[in-house]
C-alpha atoms as a PDB file:
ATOM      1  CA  UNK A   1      22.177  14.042 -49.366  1.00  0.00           C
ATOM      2  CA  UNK A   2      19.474  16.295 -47.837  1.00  0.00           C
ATOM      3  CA  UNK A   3      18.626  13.456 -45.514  1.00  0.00           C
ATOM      4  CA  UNK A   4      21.701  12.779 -44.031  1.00  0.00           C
ATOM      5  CA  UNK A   5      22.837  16.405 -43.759  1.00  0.00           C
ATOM      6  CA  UNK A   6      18.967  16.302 -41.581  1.00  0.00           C
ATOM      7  CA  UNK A   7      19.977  13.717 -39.172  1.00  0.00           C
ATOM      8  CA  UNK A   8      22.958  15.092 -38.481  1.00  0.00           C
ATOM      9  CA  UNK A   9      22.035  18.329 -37.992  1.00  0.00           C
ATOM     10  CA  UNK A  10      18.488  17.201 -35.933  1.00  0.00           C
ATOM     11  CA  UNK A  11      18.151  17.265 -32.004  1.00  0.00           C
ATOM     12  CA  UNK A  12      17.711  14.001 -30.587  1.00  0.00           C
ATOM     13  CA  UNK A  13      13.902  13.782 -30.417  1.00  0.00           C
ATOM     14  CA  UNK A  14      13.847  14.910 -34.220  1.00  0.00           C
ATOM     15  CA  UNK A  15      15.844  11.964 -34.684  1.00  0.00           C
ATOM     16  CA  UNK A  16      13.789   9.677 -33.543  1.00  0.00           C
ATOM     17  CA  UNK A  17      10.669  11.197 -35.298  1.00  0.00           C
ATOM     18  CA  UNK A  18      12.892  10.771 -38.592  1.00  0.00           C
ATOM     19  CA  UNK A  19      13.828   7.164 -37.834  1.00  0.00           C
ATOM     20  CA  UNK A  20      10.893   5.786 -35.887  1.00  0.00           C
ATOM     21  CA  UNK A  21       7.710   7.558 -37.327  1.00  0.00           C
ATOM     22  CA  UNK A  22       5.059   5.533 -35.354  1.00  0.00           C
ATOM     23  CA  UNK A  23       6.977   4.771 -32.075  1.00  0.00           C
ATOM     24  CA  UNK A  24       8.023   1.246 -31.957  1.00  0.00           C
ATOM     25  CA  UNK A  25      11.522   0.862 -31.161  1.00  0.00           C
ATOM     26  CA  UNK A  26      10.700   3.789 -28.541  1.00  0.00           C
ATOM     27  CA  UNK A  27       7.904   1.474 -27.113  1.00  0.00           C
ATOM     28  CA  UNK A  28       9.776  -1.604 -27.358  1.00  0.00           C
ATOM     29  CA  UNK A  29      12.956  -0.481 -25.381  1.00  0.00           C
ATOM     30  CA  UNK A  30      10.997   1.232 -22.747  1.00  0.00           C
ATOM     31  CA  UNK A  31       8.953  -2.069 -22.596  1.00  0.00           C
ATOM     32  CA  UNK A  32      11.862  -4.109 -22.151  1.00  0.00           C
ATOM     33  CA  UNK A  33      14.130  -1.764 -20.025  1.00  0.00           C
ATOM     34  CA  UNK A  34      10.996  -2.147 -17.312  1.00  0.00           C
ATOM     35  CA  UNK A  35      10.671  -5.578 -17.694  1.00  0.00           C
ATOM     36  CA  UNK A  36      14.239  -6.462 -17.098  1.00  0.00           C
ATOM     37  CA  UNK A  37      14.103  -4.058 -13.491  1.00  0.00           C
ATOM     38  CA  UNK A  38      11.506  -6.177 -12.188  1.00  0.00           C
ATOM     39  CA  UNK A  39      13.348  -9.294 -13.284  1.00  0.00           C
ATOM     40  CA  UNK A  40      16.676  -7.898 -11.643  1.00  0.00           C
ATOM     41  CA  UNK A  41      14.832  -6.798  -8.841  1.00  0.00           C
ATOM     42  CA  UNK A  42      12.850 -10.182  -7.865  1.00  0.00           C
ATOM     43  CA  UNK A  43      16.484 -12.496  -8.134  1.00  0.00           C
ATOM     44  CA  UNK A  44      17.476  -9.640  -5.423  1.00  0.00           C
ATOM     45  CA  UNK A  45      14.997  -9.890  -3.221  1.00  0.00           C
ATOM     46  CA  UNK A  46      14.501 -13.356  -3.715  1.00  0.00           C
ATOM     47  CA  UNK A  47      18.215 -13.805  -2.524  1.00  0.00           C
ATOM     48  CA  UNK A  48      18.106 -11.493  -0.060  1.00  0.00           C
ATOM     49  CA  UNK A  49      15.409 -13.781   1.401  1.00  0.00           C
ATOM     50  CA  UNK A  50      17.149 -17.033   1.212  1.00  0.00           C
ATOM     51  CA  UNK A  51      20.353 -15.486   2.486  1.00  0.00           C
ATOM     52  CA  UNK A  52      18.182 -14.533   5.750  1.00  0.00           C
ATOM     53  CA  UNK A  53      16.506 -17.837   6.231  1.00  0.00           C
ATOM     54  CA  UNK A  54      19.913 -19.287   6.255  1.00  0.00           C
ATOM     55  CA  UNK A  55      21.226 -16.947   8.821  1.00  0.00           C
ATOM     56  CA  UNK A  56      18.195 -18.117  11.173  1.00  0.00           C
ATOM     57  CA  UNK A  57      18.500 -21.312  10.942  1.00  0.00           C
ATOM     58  CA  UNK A  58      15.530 -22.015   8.710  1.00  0.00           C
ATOM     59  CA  UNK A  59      14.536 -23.948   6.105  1.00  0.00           C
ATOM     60  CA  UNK A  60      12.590 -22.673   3.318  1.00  0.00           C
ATOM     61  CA  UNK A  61       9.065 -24.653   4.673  1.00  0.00           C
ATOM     62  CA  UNK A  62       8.962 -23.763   7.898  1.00  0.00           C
ATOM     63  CA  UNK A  63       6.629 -20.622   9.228  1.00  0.00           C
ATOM     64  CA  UNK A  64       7.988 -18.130  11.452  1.00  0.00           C
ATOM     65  CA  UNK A  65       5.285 -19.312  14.199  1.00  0.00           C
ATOM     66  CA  UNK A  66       6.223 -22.546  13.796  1.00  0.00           C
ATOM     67  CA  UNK A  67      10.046 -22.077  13.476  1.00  0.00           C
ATOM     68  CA  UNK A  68      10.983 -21.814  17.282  1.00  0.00           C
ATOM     69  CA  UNK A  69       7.847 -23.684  18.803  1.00  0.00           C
ATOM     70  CA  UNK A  70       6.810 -26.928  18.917  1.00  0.00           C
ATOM     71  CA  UNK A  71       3.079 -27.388  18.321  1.00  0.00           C
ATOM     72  CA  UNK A  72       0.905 -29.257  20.907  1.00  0.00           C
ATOM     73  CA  UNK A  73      -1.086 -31.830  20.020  1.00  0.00           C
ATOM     74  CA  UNK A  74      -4.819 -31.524  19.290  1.00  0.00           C
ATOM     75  CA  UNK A  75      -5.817 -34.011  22.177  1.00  0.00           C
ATOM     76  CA  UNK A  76      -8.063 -33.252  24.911  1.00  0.00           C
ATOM     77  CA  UNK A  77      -6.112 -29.571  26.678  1.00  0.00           C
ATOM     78  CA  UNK A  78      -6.740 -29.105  30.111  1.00  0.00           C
ATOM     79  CA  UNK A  79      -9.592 -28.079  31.326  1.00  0.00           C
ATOM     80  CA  UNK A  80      -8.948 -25.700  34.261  1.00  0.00           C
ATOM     81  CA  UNK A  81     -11.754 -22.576  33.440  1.00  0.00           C
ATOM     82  CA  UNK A  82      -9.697 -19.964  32.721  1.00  0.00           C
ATOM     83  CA  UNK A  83     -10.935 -20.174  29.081  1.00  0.00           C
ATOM     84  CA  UNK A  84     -14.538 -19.952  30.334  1.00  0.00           C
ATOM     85  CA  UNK A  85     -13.522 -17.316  33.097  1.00  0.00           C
ATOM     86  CA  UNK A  86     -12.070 -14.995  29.800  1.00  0.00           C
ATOM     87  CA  UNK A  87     -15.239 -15.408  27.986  1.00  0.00           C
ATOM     88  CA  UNK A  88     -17.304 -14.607  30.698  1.00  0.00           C
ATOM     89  CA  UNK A  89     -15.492 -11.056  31.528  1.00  0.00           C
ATOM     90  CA  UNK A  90     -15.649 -10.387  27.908  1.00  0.00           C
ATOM     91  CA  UNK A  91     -19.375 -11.085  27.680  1.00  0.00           C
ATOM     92  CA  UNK A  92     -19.851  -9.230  30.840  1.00  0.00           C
ATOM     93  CA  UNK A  93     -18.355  -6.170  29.759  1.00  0.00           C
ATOM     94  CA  UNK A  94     -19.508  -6.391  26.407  1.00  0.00           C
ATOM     95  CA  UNK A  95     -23.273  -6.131  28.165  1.00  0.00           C
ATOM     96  CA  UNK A  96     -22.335  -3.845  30.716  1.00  0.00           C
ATOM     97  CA  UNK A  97     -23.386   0.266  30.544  1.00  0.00           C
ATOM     98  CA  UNK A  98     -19.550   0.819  31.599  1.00  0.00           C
ATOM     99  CA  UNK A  99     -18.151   0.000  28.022  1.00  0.00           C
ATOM    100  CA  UNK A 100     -20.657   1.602  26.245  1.00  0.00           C
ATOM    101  CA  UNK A 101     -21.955   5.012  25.614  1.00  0.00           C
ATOM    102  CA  UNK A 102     -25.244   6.023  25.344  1.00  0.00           C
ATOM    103  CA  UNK A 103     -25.221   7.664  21.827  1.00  0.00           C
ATOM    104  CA  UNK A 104     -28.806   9.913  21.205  1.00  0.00           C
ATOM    105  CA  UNK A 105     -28.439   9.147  17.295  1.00  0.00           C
ATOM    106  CA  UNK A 106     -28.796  12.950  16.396  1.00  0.00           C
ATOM    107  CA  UNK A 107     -26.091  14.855  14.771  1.00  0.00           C
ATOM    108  CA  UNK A 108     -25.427  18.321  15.379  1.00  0.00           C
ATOM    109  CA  UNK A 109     -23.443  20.531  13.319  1.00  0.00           C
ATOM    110  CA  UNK A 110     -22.931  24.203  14.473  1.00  0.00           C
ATOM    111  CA  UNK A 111     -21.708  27.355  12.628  1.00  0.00           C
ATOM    112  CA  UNK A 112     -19.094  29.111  13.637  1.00  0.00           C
ATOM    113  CA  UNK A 113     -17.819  32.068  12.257  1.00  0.00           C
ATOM    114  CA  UNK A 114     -14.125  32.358  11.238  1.00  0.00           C
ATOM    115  CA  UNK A 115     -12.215  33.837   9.010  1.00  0.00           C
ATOM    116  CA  UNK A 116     -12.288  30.951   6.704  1.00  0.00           C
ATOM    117  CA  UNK A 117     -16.251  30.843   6.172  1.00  0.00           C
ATOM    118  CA  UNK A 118     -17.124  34.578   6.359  1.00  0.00           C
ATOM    119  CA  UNK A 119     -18.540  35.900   3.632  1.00  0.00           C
ATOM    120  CA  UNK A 120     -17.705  39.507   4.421  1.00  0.00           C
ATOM    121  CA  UNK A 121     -13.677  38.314   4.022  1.00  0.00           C
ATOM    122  CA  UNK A 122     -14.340  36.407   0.413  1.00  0.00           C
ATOM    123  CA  UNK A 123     -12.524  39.136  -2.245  1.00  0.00           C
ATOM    124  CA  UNK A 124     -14.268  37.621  -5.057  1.00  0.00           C
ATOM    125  CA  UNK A 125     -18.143  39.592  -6.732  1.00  0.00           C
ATOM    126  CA  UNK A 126     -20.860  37.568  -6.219  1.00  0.00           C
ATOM    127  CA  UNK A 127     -22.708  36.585  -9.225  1.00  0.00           C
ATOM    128  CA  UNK A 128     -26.036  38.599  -9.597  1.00  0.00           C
ATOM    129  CA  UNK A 129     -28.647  36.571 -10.725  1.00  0.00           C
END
């Protein structure tokens, strides 16, 4: 009798410490209760996704570059220099002193007083050693 009249008369987490000593049903639901959301949540975004490709038209292979566009064939493309004219600015202004900086490789860090670093402001004893 002492037992029951304890359950009933025990808060919730005393309840559980009276009926589940080590934690496993506890463990077990939480587990599961998890596992389940990201089940739940993968069929919604999973349909979500389908639902979209079906308003644009698209099958479920198809890439969004390659979706609107049809690709060229890899024959010979025509060979009018403006792909040699691009690489030549780029190299040019890669070289050029007009794209760079001259950097002196020395770092210089200066002091300044404020209130945040002055030692005259800190309110705490300093330690005498």
């Amino acid at each position: 009798m002492t037992g029951a009249f304890l359950t009933i008369l025990s808060t919730g987490a005393d309840k559980m410490a009276h009926t589940d000593p080590h934690g496993w049903t506890l463990s077990l639901i939480s587990v599961s209760v998890v596992f389940c959301a990201l089940v739940i949540l993968y069929g919604v975004y999973s349909l979500i996704g389908k639902i979209n490709m079906k308003a644009e038209g698209r099958s479920g292979g198809e890439t969004v570059e390659s979706a609107g566009k049809a690709v060229p064939d890899s024959g010979k493309a025509e060979d009018d220099g403006a792909e040699k004219a691009a690489i030549a600015l780029a190299l040019h202004l890669y070289l050029s002193e007009t794209v760079h900086d001259a950097e002196p490789g020395i770092v210089t860090i200066r002091r300044v007083r404020s209130a945040w670093n002055d030692n005259s402001l800190n309110f705490r004893k300093p330690l005498d050693r």
